[in-house]
N, C-alpha and C. Protein backbone atom coordinates (compact mmCIF):
# COMPACT_ATOMS: atom_id res chain seq x y z
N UNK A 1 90.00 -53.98 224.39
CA UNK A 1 88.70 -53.91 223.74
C UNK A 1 87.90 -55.19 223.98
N UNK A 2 88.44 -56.44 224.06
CA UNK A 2 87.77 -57.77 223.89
C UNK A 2 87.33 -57.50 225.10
N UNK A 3 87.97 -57.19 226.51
CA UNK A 3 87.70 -57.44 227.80
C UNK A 3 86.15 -56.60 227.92
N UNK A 4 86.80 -55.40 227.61
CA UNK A 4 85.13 -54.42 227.65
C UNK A 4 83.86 -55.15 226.99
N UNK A 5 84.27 -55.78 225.95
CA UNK A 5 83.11 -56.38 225.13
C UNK A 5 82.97 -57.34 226.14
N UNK A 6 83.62 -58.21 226.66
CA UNK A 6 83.26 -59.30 227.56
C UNK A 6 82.72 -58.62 228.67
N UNK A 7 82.85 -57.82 229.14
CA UNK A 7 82.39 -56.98 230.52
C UNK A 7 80.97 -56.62 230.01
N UNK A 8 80.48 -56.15 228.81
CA UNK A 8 79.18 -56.19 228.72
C UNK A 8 78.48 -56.79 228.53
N UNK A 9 79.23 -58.15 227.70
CA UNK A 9 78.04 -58.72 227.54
C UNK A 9 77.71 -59.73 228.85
N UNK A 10 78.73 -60.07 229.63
CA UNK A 10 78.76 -60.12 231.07
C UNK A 10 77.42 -59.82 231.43
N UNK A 11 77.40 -58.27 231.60
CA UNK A 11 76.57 -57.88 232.24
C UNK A 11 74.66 -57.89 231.59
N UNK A 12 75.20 -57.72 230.35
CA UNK A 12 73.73 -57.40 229.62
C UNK A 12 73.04 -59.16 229.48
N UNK A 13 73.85 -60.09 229.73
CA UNK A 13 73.57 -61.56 229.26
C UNK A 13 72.23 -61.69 230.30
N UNK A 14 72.25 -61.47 231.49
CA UNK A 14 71.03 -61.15 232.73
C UNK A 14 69.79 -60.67 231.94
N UNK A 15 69.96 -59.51 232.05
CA UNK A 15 69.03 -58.65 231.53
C UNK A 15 68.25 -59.23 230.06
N UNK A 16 69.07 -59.60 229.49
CA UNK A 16 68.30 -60.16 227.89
C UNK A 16 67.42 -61.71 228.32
N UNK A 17 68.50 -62.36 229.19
CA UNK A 17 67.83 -63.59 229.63
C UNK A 17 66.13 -63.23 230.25
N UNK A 18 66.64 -62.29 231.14
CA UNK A 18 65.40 -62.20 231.91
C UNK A 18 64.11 -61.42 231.03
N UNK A 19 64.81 -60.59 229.84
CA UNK A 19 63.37 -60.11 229.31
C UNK A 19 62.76 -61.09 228.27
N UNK A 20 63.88 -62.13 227.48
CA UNK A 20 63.03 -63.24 226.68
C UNK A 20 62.35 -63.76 227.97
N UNK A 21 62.60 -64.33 228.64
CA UNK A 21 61.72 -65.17 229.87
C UNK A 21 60.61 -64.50 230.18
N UNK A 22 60.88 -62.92 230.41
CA UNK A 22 59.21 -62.12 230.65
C UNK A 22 58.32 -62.16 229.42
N UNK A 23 59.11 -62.11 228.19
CA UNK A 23 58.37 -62.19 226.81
C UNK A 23 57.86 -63.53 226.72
N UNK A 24 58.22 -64.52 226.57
CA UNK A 24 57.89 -65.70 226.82
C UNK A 24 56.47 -65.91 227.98
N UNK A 25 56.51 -65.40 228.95
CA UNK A 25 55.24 -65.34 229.84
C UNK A 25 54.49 -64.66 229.21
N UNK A 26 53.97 -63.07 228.92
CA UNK A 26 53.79 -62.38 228.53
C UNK A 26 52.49 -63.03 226.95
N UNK A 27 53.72 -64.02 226.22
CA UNK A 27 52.82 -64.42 225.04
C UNK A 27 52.18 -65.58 225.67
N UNK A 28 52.35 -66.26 226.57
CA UNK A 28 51.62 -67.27 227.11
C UNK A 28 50.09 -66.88 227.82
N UNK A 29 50.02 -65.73 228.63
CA UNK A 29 49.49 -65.45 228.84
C UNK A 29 48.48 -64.51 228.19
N UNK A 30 48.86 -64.48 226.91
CA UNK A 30 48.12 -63.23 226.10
C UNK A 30 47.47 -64.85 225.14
N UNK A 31 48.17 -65.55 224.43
CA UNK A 31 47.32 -66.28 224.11
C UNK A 31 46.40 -67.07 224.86
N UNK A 32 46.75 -67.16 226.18
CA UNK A 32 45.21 -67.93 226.98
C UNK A 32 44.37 -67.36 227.16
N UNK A 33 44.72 -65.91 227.12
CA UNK A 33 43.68 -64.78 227.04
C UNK A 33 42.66 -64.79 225.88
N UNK A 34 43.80 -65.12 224.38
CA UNK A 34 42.78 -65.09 222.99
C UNK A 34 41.89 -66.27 222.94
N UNK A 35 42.74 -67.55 223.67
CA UNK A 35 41.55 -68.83 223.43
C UNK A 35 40.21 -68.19 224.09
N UNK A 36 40.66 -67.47 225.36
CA UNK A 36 39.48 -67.21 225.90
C UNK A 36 38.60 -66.26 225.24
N UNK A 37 38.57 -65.49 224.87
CA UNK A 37 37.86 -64.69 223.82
C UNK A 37 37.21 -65.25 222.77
N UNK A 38 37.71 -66.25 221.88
CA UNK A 38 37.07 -67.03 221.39
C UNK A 38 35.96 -68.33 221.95
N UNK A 39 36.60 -68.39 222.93
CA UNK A 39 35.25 -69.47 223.99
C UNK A 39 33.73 -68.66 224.32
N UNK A 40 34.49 -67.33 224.84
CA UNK A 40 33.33 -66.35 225.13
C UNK A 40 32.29 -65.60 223.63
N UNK A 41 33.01 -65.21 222.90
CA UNK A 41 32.60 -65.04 221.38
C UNK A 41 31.71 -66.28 221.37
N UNK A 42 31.72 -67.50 221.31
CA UNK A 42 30.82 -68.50 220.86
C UNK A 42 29.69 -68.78 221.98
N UNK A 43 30.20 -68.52 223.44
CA UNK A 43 29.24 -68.81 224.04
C UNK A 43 28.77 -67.47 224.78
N UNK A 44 28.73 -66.38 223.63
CA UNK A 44 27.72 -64.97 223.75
C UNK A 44 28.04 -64.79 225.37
N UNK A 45 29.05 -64.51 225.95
CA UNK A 45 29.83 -64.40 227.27
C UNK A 45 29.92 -62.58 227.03
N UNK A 46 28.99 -62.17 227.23
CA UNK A 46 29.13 -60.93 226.90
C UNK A 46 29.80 -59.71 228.47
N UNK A 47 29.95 -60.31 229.16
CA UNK A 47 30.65 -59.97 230.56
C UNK A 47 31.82 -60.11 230.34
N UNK A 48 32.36 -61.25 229.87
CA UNK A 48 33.92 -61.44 229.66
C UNK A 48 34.61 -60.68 228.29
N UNK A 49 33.51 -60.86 227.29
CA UNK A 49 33.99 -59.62 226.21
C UNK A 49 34.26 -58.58 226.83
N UNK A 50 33.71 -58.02 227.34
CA UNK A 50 33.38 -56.38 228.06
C UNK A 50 34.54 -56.01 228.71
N UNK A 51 34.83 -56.88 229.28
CA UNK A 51 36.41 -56.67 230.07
C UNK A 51 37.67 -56.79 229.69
N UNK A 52 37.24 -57.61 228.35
CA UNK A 52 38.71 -58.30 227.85
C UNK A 52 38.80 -57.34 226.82
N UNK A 53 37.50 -56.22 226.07
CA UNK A 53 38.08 -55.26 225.22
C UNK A 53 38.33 -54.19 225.33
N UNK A 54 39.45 -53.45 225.21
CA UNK A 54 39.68 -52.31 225.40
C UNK A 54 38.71 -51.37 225.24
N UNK A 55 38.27 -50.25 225.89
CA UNK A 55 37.48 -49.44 225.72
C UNK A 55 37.64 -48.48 224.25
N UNK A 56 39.01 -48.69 223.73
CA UNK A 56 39.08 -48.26 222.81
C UNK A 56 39.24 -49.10 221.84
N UNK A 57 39.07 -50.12 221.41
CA UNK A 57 38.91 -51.00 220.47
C UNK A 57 38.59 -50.93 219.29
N UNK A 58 38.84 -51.23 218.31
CA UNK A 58 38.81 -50.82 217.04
C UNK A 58 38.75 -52.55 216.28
N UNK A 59 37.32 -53.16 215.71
CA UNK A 59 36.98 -54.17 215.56
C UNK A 59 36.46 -53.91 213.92
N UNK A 60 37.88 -54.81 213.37
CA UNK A 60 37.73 -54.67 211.56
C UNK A 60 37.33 -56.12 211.01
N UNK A 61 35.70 -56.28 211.16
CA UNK A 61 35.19 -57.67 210.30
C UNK A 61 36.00 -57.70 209.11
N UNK A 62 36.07 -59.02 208.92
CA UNK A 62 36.08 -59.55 207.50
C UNK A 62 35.55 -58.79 206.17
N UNK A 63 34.56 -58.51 206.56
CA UNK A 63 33.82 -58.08 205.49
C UNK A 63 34.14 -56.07 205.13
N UNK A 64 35.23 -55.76 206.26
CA UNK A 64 35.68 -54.35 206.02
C UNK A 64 34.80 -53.65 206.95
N UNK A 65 33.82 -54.17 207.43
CA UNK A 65 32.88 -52.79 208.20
C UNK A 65 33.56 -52.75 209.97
N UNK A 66 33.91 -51.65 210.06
CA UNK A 66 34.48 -51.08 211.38
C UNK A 66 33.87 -50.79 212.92
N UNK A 67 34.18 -51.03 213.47
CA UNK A 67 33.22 -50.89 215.38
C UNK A 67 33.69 -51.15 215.88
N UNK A 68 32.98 -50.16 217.55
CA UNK A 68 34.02 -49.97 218.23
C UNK A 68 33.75 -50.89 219.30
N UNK A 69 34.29 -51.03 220.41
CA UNK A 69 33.78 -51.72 221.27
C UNK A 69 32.03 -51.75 221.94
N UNK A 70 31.81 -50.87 221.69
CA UNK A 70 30.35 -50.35 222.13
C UNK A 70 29.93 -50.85 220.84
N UNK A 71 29.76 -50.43 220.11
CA UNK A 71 29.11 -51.04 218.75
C UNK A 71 29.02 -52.46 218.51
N UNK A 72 30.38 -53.54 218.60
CA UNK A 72 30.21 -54.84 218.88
C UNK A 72 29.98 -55.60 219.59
N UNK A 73 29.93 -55.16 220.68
CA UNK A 73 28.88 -55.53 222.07
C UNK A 73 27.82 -55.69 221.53
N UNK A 74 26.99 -54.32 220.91
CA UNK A 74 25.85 -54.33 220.71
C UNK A 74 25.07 -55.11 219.80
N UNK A 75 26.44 -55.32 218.73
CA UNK A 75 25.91 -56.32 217.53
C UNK A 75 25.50 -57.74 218.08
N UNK A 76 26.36 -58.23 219.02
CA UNK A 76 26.59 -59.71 219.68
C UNK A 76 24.95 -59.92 220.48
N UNK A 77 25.16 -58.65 221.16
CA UNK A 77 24.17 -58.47 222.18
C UNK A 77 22.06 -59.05 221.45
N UNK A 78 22.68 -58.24 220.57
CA UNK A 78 20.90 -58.17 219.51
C UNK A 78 20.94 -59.57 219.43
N UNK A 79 22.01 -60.06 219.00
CA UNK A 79 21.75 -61.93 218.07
C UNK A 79 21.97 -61.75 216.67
N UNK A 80 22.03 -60.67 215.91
CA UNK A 80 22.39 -60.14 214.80
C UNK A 80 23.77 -61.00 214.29
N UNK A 81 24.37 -61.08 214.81
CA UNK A 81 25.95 -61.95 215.14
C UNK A 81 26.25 -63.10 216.19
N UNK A 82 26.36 -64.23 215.66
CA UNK A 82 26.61 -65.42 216.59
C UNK A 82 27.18 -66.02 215.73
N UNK A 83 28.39 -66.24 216.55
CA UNK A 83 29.38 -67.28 216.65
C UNK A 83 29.08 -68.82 216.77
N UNK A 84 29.00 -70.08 216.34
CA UNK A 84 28.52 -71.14 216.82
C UNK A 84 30.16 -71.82 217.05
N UNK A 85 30.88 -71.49 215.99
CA UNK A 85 32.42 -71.90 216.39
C UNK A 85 33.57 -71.05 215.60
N UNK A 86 34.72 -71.09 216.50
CA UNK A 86 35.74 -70.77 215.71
C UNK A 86 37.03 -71.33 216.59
N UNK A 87 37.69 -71.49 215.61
CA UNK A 87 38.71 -72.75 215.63
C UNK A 87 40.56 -71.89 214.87
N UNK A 88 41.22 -71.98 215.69
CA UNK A 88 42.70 -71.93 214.67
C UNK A 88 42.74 -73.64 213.82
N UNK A 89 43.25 -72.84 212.93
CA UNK A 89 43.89 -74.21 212.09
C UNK A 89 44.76 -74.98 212.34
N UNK A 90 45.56 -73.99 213.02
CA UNK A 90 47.64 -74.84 213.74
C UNK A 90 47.36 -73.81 214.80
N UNK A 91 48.10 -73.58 215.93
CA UNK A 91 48.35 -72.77 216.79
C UNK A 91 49.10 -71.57 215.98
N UNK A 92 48.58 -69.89 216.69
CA UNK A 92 48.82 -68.97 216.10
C UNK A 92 50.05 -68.48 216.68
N UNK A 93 50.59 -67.65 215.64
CA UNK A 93 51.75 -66.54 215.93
C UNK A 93 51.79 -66.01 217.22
N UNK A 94 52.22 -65.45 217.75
CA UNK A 94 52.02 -64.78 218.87
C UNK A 94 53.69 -64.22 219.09
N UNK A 95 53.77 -62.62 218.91
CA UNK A 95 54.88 -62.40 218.76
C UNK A 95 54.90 -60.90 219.93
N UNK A 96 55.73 -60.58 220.98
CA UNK A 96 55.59 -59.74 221.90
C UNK A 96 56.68 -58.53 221.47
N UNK A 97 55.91 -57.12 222.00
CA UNK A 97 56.96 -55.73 221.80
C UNK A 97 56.71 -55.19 222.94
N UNK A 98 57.83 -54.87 223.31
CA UNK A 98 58.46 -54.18 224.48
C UNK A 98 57.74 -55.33 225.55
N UNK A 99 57.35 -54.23 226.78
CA UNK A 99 56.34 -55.09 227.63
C UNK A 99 54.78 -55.49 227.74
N UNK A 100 54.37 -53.97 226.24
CA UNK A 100 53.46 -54.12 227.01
C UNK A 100 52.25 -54.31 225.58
N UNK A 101 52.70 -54.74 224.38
CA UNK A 101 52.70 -54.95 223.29
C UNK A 101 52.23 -56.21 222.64
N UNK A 102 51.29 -57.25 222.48
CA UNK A 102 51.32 -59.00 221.72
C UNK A 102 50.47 -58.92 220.85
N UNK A 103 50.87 -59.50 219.68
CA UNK A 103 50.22 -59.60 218.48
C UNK A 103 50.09 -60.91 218.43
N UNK A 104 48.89 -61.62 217.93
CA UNK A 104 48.35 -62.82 218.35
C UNK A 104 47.53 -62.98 216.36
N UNK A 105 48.36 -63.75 215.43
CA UNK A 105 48.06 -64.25 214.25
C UNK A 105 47.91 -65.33 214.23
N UNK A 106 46.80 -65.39 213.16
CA UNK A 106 46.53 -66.99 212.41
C UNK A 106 45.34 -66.64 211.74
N UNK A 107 45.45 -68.17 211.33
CA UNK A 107 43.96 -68.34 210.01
C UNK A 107 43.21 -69.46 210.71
N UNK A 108 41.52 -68.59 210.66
CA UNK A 108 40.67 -69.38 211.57
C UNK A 108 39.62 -69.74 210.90
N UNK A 109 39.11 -71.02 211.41
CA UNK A 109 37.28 -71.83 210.65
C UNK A 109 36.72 -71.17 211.62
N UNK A 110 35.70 -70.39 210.91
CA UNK A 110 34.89 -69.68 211.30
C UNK A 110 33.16 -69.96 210.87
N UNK A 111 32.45 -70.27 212.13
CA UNK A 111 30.88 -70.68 211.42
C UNK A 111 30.48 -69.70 212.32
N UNK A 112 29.09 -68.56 211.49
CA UNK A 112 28.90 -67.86 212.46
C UNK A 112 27.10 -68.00 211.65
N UNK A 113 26.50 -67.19 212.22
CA UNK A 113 25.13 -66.67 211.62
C UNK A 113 24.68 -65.37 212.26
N UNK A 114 23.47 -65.49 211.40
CA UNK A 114 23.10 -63.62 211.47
C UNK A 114 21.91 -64.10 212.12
N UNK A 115 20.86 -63.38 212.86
CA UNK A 115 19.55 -63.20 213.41
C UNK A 115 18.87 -63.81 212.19
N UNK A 116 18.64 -63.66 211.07
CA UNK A 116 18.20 -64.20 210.06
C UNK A 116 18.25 -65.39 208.80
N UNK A 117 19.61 -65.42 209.24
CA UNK A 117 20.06 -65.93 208.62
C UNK A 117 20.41 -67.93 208.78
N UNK A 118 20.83 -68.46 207.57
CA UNK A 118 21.29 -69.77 208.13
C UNK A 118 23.16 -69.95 208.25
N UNK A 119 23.72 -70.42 208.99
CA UNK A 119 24.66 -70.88 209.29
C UNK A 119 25.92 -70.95 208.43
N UNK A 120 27.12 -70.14 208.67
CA UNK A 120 27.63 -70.15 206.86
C UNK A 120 29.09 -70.05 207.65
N UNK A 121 30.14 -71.03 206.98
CA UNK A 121 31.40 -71.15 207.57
C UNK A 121 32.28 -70.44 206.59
N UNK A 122 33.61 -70.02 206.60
CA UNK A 122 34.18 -70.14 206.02
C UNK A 122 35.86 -69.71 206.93
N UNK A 123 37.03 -69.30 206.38
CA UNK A 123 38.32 -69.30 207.01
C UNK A 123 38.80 -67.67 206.67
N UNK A 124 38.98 -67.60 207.90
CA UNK A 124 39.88 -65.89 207.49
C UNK A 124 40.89 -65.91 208.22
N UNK A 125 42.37 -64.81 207.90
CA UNK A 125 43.55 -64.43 208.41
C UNK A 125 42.68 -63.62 209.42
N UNK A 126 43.78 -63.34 210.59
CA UNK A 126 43.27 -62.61 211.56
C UNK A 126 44.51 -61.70 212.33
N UNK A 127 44.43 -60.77 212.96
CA UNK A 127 45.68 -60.37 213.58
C UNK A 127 44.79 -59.51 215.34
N UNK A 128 44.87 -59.99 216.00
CA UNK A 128 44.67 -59.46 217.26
C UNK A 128 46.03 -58.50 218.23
N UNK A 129 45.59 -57.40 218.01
CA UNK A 129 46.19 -56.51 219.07
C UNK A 129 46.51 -56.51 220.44
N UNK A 130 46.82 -57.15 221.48
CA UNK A 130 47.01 -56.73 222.79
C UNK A 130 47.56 -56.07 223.43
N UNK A 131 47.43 -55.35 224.28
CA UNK A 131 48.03 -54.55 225.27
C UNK A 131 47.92 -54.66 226.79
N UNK A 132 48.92 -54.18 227.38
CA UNK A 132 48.90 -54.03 228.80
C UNK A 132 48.71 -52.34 229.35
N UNK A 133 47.07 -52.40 230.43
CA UNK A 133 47.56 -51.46 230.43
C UNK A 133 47.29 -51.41 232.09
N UNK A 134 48.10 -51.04 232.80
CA UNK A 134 47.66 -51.02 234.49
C UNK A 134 47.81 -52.66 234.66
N UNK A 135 48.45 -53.71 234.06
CA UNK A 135 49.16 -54.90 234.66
C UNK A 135 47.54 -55.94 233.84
N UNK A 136 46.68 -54.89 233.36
CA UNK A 136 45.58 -56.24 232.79
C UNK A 136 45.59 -55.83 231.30
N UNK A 137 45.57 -57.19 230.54
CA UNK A 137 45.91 -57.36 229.10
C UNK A 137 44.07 -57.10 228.42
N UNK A 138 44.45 -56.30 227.35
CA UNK A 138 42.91 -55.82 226.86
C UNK A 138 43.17 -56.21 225.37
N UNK A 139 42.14 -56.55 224.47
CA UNK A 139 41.98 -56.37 223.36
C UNK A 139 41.89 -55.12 222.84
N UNK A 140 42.84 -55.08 222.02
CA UNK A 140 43.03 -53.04 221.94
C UNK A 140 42.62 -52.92 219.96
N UNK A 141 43.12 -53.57 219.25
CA UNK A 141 42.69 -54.30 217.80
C UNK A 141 42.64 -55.74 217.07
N UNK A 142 41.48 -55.39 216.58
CA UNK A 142 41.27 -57.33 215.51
C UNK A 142 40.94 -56.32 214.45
N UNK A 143 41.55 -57.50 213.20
CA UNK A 143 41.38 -57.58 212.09
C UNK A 143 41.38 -58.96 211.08
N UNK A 144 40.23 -59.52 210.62
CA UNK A 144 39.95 -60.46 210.05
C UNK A 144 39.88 -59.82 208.34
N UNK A 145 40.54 -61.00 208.05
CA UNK A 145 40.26 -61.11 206.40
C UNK A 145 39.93 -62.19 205.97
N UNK A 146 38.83 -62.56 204.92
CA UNK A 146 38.33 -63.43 204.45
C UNK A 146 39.48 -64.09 203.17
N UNK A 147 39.21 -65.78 203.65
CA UNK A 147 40.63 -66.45 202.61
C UNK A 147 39.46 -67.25 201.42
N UNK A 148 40.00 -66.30 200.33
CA UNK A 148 39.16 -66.83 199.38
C UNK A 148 39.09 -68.33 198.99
């Protein structure tokens, strides 16, 4: 019995090595992806949004109101919504499933304004969705909550 157990894990020791190591890339590359989203978010990069969100996207403000990718394009697009900064506090979570799966958490300073409005900061939890789909990583869900 010991030998068989040694014979597998023999064999499976490869395989586990090599998928933390792909997971390990995988979140590296999904968070350089989120800094980038946030660079583009502030500097109204509305080409690089476009690509980086899933066509099916599902975008849950802070404030509870829901849109889809087409819809938050459009919000960004008007000036209705601008970003001037947003910032993690510590470097975020970033935790990978299967291959094709990264969830990208933290709590972020957030200063944004409205078309009308003046300039108003405050910090929310956040959880970003990624996926792989065809070998390119998309924003597939966000969800922000406001930290009282």
């Amino acid at each position: 019995m010991k030998t068989h157990l040694l014979a597998l894990f023999t064999w499976l020791a490869p395989v586990i090595t090599l998928d933390a190591a792909k997971a390990r890339d995988d979140a590296s590359v999904v968070l350089q992806l989120d800094a980038t989203r946030l660079k583009a978010l502030v500097n109204s990069d509305l080409a690089a949004l476009g690509r980086l969100f899933a066509d099916d996207l599902v975008y849950i403000h802070a404030s509870g109101r829901v849109q889809t990718k087409d819809e938050y394009l459009a919000l960004l697009t008007s000036g209705d919504l601008q970003y001037l900064s947003l910032c993690y506090d510590r470097p975020p979570q970033v935790r990978t499933f299967g291959s094709a799966t990264v969830l990208v958490t933290g709590r972020l300073q957030v200063e944004a304004k409205t078309k009308t409005g003046t300039p108003n900061r405050r910090v929310i939890v956040a959880i970003a969705v990624y996926v792989r789909r065809e070998a390119t990583w998309q924003l597939l869900s966000y969800q922000g909550t406001s930290v009282p």
